[in-house]
Structures are given as structure tokens and as C-alpha cells.
C-alpha atoms as a PDB file:
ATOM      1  CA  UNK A   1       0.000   0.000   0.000  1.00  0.00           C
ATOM      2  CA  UNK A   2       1.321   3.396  -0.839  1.00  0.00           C
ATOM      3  CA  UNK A   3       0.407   6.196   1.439  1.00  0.00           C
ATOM      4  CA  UNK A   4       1.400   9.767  -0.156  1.00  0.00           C
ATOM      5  CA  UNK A   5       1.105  12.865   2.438  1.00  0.00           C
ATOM      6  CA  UNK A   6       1.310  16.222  -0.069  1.00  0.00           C
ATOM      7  CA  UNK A   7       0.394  19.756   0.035  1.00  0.00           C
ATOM      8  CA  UNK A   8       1.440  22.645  -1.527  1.00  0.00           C
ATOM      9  CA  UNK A   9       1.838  24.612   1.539  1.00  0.00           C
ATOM     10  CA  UNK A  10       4.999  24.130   3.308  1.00  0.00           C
ATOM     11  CA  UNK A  11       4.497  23.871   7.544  1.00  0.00           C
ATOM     12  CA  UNK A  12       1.296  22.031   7.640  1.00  0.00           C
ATOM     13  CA  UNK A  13       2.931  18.857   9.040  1.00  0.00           C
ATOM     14  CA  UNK A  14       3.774  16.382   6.329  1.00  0.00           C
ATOM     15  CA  UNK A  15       6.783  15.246   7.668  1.00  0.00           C
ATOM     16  CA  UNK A  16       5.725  14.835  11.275  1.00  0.00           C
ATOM     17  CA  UNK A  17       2.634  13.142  10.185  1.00  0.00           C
ATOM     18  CA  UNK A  18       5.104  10.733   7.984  1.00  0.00           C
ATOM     19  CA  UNK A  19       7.451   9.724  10.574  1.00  0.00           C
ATOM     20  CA  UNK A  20       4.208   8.901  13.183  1.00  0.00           C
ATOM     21  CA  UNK A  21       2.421   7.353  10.728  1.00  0.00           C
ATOM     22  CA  UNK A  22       5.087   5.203   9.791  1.00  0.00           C
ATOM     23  CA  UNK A  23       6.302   4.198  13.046  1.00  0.00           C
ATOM     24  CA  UNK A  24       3.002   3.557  14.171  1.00  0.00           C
ATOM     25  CA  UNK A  25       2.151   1.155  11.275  1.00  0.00           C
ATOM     26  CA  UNK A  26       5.875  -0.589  11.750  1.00  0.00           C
ATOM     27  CA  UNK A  27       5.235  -0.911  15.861  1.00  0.00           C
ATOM     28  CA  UNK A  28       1.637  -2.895  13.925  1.00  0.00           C
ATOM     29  CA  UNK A  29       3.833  -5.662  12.238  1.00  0.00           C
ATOM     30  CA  UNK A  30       3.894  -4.060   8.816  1.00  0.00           C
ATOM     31  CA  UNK A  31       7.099  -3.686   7.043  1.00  0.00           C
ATOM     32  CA  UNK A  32       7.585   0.117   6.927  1.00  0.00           C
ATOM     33  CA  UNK A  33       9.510   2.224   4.425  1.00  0.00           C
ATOM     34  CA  UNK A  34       8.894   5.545   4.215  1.00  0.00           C
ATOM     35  CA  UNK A  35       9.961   8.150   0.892  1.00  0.00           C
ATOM     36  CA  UNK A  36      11.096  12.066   1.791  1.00  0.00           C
ATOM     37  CA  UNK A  37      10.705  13.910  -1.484  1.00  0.00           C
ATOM     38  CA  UNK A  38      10.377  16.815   0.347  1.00  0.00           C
ATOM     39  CA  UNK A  39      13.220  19.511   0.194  1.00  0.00           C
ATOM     40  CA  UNK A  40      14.348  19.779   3.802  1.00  0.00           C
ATOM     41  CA  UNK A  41      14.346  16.144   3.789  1.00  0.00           C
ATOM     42  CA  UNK A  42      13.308  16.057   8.045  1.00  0.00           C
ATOM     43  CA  UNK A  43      11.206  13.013   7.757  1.00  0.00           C
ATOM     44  CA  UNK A  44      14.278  10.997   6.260  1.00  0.00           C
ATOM     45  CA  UNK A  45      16.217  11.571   9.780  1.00  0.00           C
ATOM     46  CA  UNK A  46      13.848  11.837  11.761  1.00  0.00           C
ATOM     47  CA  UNK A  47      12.507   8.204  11.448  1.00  0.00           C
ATOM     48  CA  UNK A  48      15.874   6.794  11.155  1.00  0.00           C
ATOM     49  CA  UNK A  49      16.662   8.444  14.930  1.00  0.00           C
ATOM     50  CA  UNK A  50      12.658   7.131  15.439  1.00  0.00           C
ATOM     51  CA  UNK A  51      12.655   3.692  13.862  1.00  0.00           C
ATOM     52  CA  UNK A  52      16.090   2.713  12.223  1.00  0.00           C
ATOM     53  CA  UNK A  53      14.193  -0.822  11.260  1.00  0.00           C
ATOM     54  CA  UNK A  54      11.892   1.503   8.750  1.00  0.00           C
ATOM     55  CA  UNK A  55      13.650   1.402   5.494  1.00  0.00           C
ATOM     56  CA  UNK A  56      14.244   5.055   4.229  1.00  0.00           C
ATOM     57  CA  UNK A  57      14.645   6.765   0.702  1.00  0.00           C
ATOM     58  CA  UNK A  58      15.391  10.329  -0.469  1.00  0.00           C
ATOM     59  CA  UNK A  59      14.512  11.606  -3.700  1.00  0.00           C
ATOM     60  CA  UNK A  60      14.578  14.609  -5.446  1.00  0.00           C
ATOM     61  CA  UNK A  61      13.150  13.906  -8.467  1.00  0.00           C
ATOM     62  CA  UNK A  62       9.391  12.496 -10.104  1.00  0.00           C
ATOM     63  CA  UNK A  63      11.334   9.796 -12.084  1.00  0.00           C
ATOM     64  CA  UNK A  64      13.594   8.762  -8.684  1.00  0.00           C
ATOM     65  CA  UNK A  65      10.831   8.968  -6.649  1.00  0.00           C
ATOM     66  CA  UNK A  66       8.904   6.698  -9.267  1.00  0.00           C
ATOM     67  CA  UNK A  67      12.036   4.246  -8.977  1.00  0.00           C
ATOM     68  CA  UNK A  68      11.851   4.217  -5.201  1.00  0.00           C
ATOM     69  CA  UNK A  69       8.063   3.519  -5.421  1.00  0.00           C
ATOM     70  CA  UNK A  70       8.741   1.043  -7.314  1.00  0.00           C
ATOM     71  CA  UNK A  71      10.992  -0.891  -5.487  1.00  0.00           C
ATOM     72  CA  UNK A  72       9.921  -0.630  -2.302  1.00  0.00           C
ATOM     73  CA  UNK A  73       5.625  -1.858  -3.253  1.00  0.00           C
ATOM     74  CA  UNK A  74       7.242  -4.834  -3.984  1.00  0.00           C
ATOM     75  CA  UNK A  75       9.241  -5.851  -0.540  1.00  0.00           C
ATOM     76  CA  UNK A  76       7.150  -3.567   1.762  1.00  0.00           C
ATOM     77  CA  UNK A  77       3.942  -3.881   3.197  1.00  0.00           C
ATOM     78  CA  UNK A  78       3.395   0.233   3.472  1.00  0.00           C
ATOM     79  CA  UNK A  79       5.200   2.601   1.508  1.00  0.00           C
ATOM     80  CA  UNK A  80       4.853   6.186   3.513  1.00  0.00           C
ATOM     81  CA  UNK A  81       5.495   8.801   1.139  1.00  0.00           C
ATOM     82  CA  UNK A  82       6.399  13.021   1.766  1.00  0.00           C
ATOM     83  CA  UNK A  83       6.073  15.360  -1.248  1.00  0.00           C
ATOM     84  CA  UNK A  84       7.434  18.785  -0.911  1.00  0.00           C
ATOM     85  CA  UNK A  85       6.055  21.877   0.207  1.00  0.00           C
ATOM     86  CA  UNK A  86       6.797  24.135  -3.219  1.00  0.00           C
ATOM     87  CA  UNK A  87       4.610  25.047  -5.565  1.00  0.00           C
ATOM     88  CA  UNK A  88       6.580  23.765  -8.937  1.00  0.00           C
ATOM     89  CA  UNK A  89       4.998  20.105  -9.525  1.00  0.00           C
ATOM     90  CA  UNK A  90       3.372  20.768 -12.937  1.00  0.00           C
ATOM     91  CA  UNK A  91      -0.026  18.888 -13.915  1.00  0.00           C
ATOM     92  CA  UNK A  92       1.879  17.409 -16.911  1.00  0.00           C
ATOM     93  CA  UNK A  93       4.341  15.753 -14.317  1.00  0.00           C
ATOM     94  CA  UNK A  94       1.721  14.614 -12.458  1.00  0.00           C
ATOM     95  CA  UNK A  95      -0.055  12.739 -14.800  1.00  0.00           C
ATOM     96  CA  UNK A  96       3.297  11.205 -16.102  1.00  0.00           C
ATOM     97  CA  UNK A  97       3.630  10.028 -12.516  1.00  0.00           C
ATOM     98  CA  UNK A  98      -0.203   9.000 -12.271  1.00  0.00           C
ATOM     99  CA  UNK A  99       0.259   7.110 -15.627  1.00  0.00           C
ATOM    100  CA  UNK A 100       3.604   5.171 -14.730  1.00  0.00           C
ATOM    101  CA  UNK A 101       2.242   4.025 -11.745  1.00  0.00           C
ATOM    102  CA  UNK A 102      -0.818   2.760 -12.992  1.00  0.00           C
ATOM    103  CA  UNK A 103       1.256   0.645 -15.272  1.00  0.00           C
ATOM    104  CA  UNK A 104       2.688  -0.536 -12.208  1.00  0.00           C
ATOM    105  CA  UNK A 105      -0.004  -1.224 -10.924  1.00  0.00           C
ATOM    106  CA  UNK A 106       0.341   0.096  -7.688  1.00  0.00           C
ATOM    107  CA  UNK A 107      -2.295   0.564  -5.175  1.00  0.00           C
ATOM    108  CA  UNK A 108      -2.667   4.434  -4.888  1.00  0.00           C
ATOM    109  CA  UNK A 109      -5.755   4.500  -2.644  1.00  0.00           C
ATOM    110  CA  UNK A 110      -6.285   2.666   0.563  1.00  0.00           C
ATOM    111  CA  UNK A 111      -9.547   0.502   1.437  1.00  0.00           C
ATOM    112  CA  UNK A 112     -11.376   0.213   3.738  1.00  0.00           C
ATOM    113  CA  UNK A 113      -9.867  -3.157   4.484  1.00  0.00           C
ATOM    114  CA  UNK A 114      -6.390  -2.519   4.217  1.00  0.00           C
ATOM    115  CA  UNK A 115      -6.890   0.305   6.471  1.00  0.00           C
ATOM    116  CA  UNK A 116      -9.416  -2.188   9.048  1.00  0.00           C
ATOM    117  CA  UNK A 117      -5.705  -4.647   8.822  1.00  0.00           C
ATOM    118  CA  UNK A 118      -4.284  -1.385  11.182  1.00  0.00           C
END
């Protein structure tokens, strides 16, 4: 399952929310890894000082963060995601994204039974 926390606005508590989320769903059994996309890259360290069991990648680009996705749907229960705070992701980047991972076909949206298995 891949869990993406995003805004546009920078300060509203991605990160934070990241590194709780994931720790809480690792302390639940589920292999953990959590992405920081976001520029000031906090979540990365601060789950490592958190969790170090939680597998951790930083990217800072749509096509590395598409290659981390990748990867780690396939050996991880719950992928926790951070996307950064700025206001440059274009629409046409976005559907690339949307359309690669389709292909993928990875799980963008939880159920109501995956999220019942927390």
C-alpha cells in the first residue's frame, strides 16, 4: 500500500505526520519504508533516529521517486510517502507520474480493508 502525504503549503505537518504514521504502522507488524521527497528532507532523519528498522529513501526527483516507489511496493507492506512543500509540480508531471504508476499497478488508494488490517 502506498500512502502519499502532499500539500502545496509548506508547515502544515507532512513530515511529522510521515514519521508517526510510519512508526506507528511498523510498531503494527507491517514492514515500513517511508519516501522524503520533500526539500528539507526532516522526515528521512527523523525516522531513522525514530525507527532505524523503517527502510528510508530520499529523492529529489518524479522519475527517482517513481524508482523508489517502485521498489519498495514490492518488498514492503506500506510505503509512507512526503512530497514537498513548493509550488513547482506541474499537472503534466503529475499525470506522467499517475500514468507510470498505474502501469505498475500500484495501489494508490487505501480501502477500507487494508486500512481495518491497522
Amino acid at each position: 500500500m502506498l500512502i502519499v502525504l502532499a500539500n502545496t503549503k509548506g508547515g502544515v505537518g507532512k513530515s511529522t505526520l510521515a514519521v508517526h504514521l510510519a512508526v506507528w504502522l511498523h510498531d503494527r507488524g507491517f514492514k515500513t519504508a517511508l519516501i522524503d521527497a520533500d526539500r528539507q528532507k526532516s522526515s528521512s532523519v527523523w525516522v531513522a533516529e525514530a525507527e532505524p528498522a523503517i527502510t528510508v529513501a530520499v529523492s529529489d526527483s518524479p522519475n527517482g521517486c517513481l524508482s523508489e516507489v517502485r521498489g519498495l511496493t514490492t518488498t514492503h507492506d506500506v510505503v509512507v510517502g512526503v512530497e514537498p512543500g513548493i509550488r513547482l509540480v506541474r499537472r503534466n508531471t503529475v499525470s506522467t507520474l499517475e500514468s507510470q504508476l498505474r502501469e505498475t499497478q500500484i495501489e494508490l488508494q487505501a480501502t477500507v480493508r487494508d486500512l481495518d488490517r491497522c
